[in-house]
N, C-alpha and C. Protein backbone atom coordinates (compact mmCIF):
# COMPACT_ATOMS: atom_id res chain seq x y z
N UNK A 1 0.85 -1.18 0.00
CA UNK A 1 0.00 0.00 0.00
C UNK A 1 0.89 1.24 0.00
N UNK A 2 0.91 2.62 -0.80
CA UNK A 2 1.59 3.44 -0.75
C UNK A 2 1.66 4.34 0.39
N UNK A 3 2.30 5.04 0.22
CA UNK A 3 2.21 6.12 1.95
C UNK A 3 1.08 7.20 1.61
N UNK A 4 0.89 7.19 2.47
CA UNK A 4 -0.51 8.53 2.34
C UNK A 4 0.66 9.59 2.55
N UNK A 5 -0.28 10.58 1.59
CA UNK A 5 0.15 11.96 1.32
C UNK A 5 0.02 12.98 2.69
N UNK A 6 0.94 13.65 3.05
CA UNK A 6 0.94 14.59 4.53
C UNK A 6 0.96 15.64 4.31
N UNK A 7 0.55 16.96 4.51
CA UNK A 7 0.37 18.24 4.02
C UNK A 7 0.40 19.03 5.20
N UNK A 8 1.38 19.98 5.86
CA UNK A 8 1.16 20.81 6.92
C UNK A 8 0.48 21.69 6.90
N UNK A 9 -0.73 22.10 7.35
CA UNK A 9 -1.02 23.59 7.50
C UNK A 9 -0.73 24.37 8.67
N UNK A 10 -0.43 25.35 8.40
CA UNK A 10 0.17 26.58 9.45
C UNK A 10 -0.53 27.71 9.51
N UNK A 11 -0.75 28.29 10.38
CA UNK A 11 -1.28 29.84 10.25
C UNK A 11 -1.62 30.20 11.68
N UNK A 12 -1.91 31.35 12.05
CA UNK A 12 -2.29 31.91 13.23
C UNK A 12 -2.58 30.72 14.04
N UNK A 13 -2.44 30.86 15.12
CA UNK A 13 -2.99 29.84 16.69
C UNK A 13 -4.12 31.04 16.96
N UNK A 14 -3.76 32.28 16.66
CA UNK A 14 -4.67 33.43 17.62
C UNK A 14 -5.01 32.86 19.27
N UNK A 15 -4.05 33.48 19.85
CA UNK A 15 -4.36 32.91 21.39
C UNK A 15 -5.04 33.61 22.12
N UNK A 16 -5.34 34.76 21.45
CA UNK A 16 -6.66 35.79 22.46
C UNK A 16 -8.04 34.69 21.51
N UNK A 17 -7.95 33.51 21.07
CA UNK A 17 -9.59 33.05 20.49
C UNK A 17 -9.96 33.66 19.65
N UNK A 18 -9.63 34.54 18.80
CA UNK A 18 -10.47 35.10 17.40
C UNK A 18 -9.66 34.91 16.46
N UNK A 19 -10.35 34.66 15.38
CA UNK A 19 -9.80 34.64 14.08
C UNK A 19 -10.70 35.41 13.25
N UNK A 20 -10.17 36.23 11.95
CA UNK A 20 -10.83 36.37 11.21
C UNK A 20 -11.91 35.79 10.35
N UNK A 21 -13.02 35.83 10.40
CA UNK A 21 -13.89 34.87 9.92
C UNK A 21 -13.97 34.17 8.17
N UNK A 22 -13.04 35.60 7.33
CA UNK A 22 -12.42 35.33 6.10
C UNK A 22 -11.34 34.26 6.02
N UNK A 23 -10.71 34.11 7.09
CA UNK A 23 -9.33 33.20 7.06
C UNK A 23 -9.57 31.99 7.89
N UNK A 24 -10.73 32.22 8.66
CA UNK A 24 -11.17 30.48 9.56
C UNK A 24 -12.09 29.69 8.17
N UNK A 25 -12.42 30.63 7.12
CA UNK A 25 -13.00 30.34 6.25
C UNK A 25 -12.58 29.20 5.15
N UNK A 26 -11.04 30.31 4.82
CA UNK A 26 -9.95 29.62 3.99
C UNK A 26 -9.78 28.44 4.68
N UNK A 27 -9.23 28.49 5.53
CA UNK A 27 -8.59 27.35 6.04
C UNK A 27 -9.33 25.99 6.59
N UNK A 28 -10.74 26.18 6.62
CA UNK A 28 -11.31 25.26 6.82
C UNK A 28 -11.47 24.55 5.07
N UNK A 29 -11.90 25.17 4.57
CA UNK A 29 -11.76 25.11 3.39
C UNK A 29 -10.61 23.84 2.69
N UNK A 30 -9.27 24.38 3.21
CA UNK A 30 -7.92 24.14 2.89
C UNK A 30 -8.16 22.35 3.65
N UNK A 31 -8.61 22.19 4.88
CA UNK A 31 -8.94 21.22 5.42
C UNK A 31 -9.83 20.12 4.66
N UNK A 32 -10.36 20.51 4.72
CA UNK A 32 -11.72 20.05 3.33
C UNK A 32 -11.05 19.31 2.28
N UNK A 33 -10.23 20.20 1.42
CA UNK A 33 -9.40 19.72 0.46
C UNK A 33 -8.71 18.81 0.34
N UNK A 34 -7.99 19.18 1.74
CA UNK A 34 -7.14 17.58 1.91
C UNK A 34 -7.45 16.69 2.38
N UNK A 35 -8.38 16.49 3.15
CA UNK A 35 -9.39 15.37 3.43
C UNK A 35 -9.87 14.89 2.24
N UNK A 36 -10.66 15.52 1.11
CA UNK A 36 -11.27 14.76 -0.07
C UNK A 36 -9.87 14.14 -0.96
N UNK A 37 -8.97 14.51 -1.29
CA UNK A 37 -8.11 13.85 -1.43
C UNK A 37 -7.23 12.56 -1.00
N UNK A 38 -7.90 12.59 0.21
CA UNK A 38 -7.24 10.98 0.99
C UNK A 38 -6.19 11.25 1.67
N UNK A 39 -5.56 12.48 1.85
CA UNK A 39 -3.98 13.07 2.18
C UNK A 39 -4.69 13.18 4.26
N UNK A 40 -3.40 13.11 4.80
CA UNK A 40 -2.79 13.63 5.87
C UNK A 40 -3.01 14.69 6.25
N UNK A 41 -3.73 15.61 7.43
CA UNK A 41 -3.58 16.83 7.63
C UNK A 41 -2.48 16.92 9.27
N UNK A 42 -1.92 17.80 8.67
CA UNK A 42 -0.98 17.67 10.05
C UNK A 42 -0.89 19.53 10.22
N UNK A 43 -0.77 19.78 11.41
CA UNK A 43 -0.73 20.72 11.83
C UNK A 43 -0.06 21.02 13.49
N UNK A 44 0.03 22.25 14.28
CA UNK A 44 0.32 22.25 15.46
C UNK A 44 -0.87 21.76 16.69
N UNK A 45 -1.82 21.51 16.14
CA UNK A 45 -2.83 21.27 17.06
C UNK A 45 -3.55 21.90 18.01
N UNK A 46 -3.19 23.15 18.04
CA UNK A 46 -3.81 23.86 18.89
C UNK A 46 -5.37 24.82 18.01
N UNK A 47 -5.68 26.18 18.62
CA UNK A 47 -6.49 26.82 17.88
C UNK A 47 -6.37 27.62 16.48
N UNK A 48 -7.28 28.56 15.96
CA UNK A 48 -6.95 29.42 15.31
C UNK A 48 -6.92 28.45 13.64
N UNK A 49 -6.05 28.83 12.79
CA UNK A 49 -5.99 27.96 11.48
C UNK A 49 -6.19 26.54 11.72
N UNK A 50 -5.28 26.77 12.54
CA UNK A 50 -4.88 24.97 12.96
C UNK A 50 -6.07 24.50 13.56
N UNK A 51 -6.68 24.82 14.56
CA UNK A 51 -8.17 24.13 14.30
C UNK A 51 -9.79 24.25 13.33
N UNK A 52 -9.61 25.26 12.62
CA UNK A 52 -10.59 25.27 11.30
C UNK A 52 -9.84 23.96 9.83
N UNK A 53 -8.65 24.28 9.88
CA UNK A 53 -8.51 22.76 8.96
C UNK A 53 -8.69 22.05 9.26
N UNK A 54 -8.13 21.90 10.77
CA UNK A 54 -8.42 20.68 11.14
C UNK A 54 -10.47 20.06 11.48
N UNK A 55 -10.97 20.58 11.37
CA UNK A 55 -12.18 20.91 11.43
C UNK A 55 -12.89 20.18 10.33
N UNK A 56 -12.44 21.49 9.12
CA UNK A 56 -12.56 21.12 7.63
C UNK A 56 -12.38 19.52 7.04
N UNK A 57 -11.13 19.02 7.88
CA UNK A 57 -10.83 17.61 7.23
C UNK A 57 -11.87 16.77 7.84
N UNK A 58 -11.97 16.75 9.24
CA UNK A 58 -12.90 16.40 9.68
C UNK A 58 -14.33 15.90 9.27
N UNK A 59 -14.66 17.05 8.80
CA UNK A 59 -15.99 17.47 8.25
C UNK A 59 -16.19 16.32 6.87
N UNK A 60 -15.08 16.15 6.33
CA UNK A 60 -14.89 15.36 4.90
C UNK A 60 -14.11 13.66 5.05
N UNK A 61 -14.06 13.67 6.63
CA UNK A 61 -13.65 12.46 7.20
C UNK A 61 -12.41 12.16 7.00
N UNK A 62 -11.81 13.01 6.82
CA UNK A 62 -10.05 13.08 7.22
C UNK A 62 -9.41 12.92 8.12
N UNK A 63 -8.26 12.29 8.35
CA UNK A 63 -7.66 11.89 9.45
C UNK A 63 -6.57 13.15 10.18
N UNK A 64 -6.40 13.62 11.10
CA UNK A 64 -5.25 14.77 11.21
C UNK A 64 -4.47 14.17 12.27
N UNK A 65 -3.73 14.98 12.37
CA UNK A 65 -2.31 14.93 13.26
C UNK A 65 -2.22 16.30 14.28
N UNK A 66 -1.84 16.30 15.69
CA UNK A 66 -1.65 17.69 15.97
C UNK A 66 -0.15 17.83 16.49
N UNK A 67 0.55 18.12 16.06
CA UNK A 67 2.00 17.91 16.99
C UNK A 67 2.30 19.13 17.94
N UNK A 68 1.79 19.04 19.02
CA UNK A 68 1.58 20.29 20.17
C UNK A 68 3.02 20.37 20.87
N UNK A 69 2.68 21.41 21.16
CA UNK A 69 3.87 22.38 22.17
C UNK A 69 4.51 22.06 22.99
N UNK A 70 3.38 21.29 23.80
CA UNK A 70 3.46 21.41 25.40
C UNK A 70 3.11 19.95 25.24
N UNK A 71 2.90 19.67 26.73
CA UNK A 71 3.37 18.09 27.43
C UNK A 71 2.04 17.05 27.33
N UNK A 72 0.63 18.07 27.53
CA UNK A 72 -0.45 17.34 27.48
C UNK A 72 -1.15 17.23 26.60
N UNK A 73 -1.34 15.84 25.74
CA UNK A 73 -2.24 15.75 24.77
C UNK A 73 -3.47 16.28 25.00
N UNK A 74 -4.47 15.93 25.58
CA UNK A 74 -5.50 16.76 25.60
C UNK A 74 -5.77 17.97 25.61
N UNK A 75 -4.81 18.94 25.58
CA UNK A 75 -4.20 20.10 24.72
C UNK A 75 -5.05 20.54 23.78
N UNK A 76 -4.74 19.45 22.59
CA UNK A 76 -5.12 19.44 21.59
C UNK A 76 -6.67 19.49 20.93
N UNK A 77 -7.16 20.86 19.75
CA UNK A 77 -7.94 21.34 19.68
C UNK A 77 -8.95 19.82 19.33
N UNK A 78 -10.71 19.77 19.66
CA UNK A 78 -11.06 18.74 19.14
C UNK A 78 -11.41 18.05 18.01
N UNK A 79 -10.36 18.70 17.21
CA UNK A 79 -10.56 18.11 15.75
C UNK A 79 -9.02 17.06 15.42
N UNK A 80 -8.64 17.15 16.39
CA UNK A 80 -7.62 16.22 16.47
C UNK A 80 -7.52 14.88 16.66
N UNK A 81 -7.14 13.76 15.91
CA UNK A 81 -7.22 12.52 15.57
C UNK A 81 -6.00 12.14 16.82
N UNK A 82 -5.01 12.26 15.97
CA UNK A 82 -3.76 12.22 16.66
C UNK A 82 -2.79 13.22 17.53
N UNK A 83 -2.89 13.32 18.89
CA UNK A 83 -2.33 14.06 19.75
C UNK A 83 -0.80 14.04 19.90
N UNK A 84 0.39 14.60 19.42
CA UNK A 84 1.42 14.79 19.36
C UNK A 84 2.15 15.35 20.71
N UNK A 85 2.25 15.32 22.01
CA UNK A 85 2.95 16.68 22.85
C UNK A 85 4.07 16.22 22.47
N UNK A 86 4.98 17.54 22.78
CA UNK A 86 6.71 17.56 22.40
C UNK A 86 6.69 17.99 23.54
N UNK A 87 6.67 19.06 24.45
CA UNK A 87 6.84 19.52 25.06
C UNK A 87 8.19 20.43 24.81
N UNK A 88 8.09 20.89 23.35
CA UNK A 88 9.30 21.79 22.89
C UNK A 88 8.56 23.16 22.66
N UNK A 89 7.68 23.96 23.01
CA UNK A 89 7.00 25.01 22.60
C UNK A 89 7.07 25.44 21.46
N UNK A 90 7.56 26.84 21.09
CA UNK A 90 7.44 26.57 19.61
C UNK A 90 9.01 26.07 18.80
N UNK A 91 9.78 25.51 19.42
CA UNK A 91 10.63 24.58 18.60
C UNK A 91 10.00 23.21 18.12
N UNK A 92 8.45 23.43 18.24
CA UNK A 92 7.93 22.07 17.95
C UNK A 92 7.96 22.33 16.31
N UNK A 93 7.25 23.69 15.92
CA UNK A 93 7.62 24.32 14.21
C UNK A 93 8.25 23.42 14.08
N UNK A 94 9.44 23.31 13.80
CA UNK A 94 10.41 22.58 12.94
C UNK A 94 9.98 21.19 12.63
N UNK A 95 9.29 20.83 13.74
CA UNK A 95 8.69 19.55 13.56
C UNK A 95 7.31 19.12 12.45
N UNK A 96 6.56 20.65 12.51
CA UNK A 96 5.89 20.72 11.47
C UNK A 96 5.66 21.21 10.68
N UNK A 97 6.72 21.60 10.44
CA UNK A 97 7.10 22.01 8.77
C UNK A 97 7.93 21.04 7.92
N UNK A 98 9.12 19.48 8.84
CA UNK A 98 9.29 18.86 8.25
C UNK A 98 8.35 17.25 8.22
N UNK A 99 7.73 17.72 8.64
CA UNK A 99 6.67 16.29 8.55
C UNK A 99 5.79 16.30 7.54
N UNK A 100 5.17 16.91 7.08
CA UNK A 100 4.71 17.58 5.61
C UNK A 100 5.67 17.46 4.38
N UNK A 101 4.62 16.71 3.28
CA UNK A 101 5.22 16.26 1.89
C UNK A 101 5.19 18.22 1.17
N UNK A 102 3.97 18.81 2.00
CA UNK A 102 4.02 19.89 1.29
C UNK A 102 3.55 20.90 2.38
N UNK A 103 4.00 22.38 2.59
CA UNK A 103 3.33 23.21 3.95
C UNK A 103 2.71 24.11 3.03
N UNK A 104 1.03 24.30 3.41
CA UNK A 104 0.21 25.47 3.32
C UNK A 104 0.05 26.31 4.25
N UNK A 105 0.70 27.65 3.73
CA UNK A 105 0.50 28.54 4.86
C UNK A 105 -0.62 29.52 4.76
N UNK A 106 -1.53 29.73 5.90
CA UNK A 106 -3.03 30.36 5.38
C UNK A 106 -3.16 31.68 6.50
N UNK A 107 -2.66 32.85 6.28
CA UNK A 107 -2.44 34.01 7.14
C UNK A 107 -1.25 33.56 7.75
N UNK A 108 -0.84 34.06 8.75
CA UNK A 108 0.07 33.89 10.16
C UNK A 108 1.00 34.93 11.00
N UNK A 109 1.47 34.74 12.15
CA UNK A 109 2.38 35.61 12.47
C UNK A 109 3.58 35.29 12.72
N UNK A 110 4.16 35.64 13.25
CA UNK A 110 5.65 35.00 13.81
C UNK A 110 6.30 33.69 13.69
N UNK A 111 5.48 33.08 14.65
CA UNK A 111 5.39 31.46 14.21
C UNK A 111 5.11 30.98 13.10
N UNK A 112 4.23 31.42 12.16
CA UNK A 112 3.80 30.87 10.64
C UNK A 112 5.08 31.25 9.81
N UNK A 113 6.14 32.44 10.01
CA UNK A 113 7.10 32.72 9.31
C UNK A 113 8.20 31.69 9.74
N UNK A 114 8.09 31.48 11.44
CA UNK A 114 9.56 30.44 11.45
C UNK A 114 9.05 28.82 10.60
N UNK A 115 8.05 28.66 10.87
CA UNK A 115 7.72 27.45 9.84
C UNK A 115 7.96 26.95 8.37
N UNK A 116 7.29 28.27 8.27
CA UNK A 116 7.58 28.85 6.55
C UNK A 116 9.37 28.77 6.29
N UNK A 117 9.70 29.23 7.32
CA UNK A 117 11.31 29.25 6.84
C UNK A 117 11.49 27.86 6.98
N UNK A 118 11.89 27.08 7.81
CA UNK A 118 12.23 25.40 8.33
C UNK A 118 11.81 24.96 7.01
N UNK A 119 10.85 24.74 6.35
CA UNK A 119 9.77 24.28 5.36
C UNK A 119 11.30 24.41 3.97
N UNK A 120 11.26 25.71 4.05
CA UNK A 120 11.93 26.39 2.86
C UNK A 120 14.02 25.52 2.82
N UNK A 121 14.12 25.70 3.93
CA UNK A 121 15.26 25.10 4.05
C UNK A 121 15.39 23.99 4.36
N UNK A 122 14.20 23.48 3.98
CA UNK A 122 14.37 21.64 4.12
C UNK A 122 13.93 21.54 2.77
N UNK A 123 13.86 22.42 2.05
CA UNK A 123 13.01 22.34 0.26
C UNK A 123 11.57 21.78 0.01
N UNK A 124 10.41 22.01 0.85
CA UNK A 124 9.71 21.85 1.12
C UNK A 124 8.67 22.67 0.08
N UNK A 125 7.98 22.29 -0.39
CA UNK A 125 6.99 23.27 -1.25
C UNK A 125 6.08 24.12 -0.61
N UNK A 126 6.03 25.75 -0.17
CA UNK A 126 5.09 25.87 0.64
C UNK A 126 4.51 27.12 -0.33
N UNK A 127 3.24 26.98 0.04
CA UNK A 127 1.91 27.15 -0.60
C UNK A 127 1.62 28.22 0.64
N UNK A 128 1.10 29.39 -0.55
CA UNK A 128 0.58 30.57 1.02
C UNK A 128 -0.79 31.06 0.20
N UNK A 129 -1.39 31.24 0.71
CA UNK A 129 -2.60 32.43 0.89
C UNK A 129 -2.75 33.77 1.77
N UNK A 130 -2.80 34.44 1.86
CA UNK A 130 -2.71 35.39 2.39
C UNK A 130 -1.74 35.56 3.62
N UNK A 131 -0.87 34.88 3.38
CA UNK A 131 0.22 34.90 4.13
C UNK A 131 1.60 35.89 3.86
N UNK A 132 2.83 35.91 4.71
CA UNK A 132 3.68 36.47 4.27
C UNK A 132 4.39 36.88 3.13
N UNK A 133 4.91 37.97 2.86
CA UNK A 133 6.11 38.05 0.89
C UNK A 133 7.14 37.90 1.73
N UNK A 134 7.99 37.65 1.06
CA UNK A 134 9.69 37.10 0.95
C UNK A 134 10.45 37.84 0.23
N UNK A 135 9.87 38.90 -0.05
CA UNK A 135 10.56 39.43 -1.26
C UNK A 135 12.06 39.63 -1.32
N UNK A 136 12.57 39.25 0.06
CA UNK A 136 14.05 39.64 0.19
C UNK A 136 14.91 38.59 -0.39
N UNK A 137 14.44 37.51 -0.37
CA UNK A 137 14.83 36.47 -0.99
C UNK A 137 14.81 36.59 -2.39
N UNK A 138 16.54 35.80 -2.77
CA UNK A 138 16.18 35.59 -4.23
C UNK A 138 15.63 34.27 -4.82
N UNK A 139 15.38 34.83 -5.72
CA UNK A 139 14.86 34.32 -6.64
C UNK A 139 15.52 32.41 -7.12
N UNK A 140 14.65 31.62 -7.30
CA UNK A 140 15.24 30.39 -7.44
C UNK A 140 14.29 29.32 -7.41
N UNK A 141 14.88 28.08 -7.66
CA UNK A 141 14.01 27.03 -8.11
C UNK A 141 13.63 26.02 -6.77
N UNK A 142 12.80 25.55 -6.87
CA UNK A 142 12.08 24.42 -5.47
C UNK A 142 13.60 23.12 -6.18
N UNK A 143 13.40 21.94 -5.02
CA UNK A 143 14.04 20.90 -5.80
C UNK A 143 13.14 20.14 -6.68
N UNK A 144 12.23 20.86 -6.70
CA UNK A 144 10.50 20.15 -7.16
C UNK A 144 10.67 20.86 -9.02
N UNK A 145 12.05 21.40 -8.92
CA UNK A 145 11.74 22.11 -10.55
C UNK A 145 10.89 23.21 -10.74
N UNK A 146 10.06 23.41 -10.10
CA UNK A 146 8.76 24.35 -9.81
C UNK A 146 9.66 25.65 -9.82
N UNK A 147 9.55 26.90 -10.34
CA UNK A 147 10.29 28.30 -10.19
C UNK A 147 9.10 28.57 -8.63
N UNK A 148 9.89 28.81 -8.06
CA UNK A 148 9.34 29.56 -6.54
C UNK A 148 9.30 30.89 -6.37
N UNK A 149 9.92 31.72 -7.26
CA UNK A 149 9.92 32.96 -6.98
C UNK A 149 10.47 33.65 -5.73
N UNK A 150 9.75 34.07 -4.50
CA UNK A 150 10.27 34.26 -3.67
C UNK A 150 10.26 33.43 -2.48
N UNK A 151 10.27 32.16 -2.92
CA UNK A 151 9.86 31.12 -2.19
C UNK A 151 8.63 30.40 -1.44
N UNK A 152 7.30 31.50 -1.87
CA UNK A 152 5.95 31.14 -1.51
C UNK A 152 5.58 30.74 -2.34
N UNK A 153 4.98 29.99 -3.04
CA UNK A 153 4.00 29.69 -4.29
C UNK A 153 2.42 30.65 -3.53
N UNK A 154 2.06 31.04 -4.08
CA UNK A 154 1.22 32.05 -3.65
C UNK A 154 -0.11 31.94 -4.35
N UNK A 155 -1.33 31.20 -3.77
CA UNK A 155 -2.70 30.74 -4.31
C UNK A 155 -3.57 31.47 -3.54
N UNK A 156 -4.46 31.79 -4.61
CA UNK A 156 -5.99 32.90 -4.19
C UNK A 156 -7.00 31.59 -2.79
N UNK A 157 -7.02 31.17 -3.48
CA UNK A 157 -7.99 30.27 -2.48
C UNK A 157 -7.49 28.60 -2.32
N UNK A 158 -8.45 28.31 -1.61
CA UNK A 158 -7.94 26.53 -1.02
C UNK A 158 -8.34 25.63 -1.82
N UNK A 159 -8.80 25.49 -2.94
CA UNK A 159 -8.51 24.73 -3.64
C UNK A 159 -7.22 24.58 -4.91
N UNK A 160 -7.02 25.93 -5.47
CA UNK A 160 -6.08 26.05 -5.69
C UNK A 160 -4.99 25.84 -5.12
N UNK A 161 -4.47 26.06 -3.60
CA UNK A 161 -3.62 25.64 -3.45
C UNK A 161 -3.01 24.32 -2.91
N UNK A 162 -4.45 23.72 -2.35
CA UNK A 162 -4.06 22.22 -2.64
C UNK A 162 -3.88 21.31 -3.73
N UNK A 163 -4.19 21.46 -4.87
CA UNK A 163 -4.28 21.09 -6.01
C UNK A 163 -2.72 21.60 -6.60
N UNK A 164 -1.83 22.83 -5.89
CA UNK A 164 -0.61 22.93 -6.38
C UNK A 164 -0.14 22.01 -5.65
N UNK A 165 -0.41 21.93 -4.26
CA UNK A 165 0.50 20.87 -3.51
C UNK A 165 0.81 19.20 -3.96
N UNK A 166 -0.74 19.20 -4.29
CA UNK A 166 -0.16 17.73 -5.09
C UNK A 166 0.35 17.61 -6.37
N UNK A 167 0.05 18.55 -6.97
CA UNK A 167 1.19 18.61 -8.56
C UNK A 167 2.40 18.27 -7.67
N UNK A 168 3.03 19.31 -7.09
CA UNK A 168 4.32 19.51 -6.69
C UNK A 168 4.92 18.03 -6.16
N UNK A 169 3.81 17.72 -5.03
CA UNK A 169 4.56 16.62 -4.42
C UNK A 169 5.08 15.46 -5.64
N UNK A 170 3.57 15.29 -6.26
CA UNK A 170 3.56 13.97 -7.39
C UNK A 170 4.50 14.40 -8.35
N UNK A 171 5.18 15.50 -8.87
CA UNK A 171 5.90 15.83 -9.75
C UNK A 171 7.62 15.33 -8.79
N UNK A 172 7.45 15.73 -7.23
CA UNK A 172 8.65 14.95 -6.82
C UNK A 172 9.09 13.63 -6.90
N UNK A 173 7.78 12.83 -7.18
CA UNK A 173 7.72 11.52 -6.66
C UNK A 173 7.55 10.98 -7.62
N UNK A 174 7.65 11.58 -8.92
CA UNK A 174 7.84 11.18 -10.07
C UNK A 174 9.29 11.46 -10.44
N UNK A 175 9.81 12.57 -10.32
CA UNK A 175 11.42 12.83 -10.24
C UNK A 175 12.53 11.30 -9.29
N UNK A 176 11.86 11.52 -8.35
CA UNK A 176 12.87 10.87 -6.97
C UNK A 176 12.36 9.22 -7.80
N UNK A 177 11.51 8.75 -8.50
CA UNK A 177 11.34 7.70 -8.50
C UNK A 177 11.42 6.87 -10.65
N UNK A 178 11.81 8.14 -11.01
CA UNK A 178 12.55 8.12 -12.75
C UNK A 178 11.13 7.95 -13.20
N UNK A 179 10.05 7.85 -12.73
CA UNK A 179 8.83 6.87 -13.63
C UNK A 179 8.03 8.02 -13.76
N UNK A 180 7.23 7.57 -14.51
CA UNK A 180 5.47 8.80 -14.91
C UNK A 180 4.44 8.51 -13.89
């Protein structure tokens, strides 16, 4: 049986509890997507993005992942399948940005940028929506062949950008494996 496909999403936790209702929108959305696809949703597990995808997959009977912060699984927002604690706070990022075949980033702050970076320097394909520019970065290619530009691939909405994620991945896994 092949490996199921894993897809990180990242974006705001919002720890004051609000999110924009445009971007709990997207991202449930983004959830959705990868659930009808059969793929992996993995995320930090807590609120905010990370629990509207996780929500979204839900909703479409998707399986998720939460790889949390802190020590206690039950932590974890209730759209969570699989409870992760690290008990590394946010050095857990690194953890989920490389566990993902591909990272969608959907808004974010601080944390969504250190992800976004980890992601980028592990050559990771990451997919944004209304998320951060890079513009400082040059210019250059994914190992995916894909031109990255400033290293976001940058999609209007959640279907689009899941639908880049699996080009990308399947275009790796067609590379890494010589075949069509």
């Amino acid at each position: 049986m092949p490996r199921k496909i894993c897809i990180s999403v990242i974006g705001s936790g919002n720890s004051d509890g609000t999110l924009n209702p445009q971007i709990a929108k997207v991202a449930n959305e983004v959830g959705r997507e990868i659930a009808e696809r059969g793929a992996v949703l993995i995320c930090g597990g807590l609120g905010g993005v990370m629990a509207e995808a996780a929500k979204g997959a839900k909703e479409k009977g998707g399986l998720t992942i939460g790889i949390i912060p802190g020590e206690d699984p039950d932590s974890a927002n209730p759209y969570i399948d699989i409870s992760m604690p690290t008990g590394l706070g946010f050095a857990r990022n690194v953890l989920v940005a490389y566990s993902g075949d591909a990272v969608i980033a959907v808004s974010g702050r601080l944390g969504t940028l250190s992800e976004i970076s980890f992601a980028l320097i592990r050559k990771k394909p990451v997919i944004g929506i209304k998320t951060w520019d890079l513009d400082q970065l040059p210019a250059g290619r994914h190992s995916y062949g894909e031109e990255c530009g400033n290293g976001i691939i940058k999609c209007e909405n959640a279907k689009e950008a899941v639908d880049t994620a699996f080009t990308l991945i399947r275009n790796k896994a067609i590379f890494r494996n010589g075949s069509n």
